[in-house]
Every structure is written in C-alpha cells, then in structure tokens.
Protein backbone atom coordinates (compact mmCIF):
# COMPACT_ATOMS: atom_id res chain seq x y z
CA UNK A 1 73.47 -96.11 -93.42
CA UNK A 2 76.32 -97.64 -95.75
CA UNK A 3 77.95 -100.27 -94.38
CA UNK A 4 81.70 -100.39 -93.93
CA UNK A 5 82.37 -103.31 -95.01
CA UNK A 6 80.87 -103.09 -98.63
CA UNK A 7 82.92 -106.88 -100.05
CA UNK A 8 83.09 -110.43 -98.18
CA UNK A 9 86.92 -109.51 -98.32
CA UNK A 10 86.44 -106.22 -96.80
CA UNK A 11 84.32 -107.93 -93.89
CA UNK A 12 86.64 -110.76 -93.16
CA UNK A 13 89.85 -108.28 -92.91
CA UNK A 14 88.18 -106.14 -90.23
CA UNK A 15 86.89 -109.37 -88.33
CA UNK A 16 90.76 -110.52 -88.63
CA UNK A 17 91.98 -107.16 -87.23
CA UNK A 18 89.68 -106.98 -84.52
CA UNK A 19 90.48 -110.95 -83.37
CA UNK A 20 94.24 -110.43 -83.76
CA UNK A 21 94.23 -107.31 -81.33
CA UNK A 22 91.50 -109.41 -78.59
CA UNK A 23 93.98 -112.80 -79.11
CA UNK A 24 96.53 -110.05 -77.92
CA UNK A 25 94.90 -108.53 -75.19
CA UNK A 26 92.57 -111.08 -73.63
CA UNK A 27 90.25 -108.29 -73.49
CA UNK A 28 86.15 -109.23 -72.95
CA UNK A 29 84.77 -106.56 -74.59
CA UNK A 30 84.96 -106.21 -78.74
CA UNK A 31 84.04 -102.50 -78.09
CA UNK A 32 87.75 -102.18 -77.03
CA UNK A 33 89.14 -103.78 -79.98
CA UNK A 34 86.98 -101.05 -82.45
CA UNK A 35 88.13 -98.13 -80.09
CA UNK A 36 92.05 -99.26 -80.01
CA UNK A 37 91.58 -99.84 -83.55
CA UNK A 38 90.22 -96.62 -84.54
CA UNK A 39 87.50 -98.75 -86.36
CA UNK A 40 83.79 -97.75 -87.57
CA UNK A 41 81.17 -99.90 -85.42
CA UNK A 42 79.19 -102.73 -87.23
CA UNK A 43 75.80 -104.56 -86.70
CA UNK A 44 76.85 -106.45 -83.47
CA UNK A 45 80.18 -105.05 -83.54
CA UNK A 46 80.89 -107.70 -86.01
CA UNK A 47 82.05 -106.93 -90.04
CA UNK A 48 80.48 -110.47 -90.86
CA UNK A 49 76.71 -109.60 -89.26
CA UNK A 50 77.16 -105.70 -91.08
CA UNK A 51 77.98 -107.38 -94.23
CA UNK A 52 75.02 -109.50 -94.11
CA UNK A 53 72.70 -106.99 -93.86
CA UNK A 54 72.70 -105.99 -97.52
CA UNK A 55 69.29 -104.39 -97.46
CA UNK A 56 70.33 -102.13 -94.28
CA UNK A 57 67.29 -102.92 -92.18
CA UNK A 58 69.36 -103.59 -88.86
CA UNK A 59 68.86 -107.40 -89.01
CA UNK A 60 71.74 -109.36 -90.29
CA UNK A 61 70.88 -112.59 -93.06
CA UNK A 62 73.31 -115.21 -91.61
CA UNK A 63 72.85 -116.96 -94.84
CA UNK A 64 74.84 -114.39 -96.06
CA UNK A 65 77.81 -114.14 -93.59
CA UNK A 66 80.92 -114.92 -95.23
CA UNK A 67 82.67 -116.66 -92.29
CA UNK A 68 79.96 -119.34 -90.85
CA UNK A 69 78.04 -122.02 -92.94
CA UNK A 70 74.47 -122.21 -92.21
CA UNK A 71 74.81 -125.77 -89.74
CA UNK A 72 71.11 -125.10 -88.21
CA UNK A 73 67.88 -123.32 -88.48
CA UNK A 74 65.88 -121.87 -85.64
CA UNK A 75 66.24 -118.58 -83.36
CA UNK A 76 70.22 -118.92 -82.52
CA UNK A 77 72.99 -117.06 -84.69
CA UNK A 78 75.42 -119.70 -86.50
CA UNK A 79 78.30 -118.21 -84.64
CA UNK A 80 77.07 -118.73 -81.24
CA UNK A 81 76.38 -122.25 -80.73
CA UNK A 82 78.10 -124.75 -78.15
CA UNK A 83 81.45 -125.40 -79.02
CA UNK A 84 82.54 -122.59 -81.74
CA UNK A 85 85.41 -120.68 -81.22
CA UNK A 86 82.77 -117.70 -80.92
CA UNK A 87 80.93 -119.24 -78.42
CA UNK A 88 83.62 -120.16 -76.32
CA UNK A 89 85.49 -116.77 -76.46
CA UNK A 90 82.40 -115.33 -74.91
CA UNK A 91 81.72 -117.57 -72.57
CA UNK A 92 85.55 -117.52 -71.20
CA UNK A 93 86.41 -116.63 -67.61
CA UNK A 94 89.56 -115.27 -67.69
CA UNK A 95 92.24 -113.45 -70.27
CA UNK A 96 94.47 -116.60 -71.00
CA UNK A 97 90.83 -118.37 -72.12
CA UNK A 98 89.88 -115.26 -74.07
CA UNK A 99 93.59 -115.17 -75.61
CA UNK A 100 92.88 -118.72 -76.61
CA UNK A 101 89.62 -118.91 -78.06
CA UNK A 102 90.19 -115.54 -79.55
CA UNK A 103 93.37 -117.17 -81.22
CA UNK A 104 90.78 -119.89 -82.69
CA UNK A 105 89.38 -117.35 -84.40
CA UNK A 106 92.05 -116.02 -86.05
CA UNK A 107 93.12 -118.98 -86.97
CA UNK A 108 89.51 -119.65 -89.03
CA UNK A 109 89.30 -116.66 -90.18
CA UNK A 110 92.31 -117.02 -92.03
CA UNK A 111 91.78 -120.41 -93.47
CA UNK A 112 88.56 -118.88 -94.33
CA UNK A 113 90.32 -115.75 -96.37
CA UNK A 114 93.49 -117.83 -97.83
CA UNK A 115 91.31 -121.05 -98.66
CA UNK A 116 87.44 -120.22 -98.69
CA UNK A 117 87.23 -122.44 -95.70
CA UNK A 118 84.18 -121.18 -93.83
CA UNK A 119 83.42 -122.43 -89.55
C-alpha cells in the first residue's frame, strides 16, 4: 500500500484538517472526521503514524513522526502520554472538552507547520 501522505508537509496538512473539523464538532470518533472529510484512512487514522511507516509494514517509527519529539522510550506512543493535547482529547467526557483539547491540537500543529515547532 502507498501511503497518502507521501511528505512531512503532506502529513501535517491532513492531521490539521482532520483537528480543525473535530475542534468544530466535538465529535469522539476521528473516523467521523475522515468520512465528513472525504479523506483516505491512515495507520491509526492518523497522517503522522502513516507517514512514519516508510517501509509499509503496518507499524509506525515514532522516531519518524513529524509532529511529536521522541520525550521517552518504552511501549507507549509519544502522542499519548499524560498531559498532551492527544491524550487529553481522548480521554475527554464531553463535546466542549473534546472542542478544547481538539483546539490544542490545532493550535500545535500549526506552530509545528509555520515554525518547525514539534509537541
């Protein structure tokens, strides 16, 4: 399989689309955001994860991802630990939460494309 999002640029202007539409909506799933979107799926229906895997095996290389530094090592994904915008999205109980911590995102992932500043 080819990936969709083939340039670090490519991946972080899907992942912008998609978290602009869920900081609209409040909506839990991403799914939804990909459907309303019209959008191809990706490795954990995230453009990052599909961008890091490079060698197509169905495992991303968070090393790779062009929106989270590598903070830790061990078994748990750079994106989901205590505290990141991520984290907290998922983790949120009700739409104005989801709004909110989906608005975090945005918010990194454009200081992230416009200044190379990664979470």
């Amino acid at each position: 399989m080819t990936p969709s999002t083939r340039t670090e640029e490519d991946a972080l202007d899907k992942c912008l689309s998609i978290w602009q539409f869920l900081a609209e909506t409040g909506v839990r799933a991403k799914g939804e955001a990909y459907n309303a979107l019209n959008l191809r799926y990706d490795l954990h229906s995230c453009p990052c994860c599909e961008y890091s895997d490079r060698d197509n095996t169905g495992h991303q290389d968070c090393s790779r991802c062009p929106l989270w530094e590598q903070k830790k090592s061990g078994d748990h994904l750079m994106c989901t630990y205590e505290g990141s915008p991520y984290a907290d999205w998922e983790t949120a109980l009700n739409t104005a939460d989801r709004k909110h911590h989906a608005q975090r995102m945005v918010a990194a992932i454009e200081r992230c494309i416009h200044m190379g500043e990664k979470l």
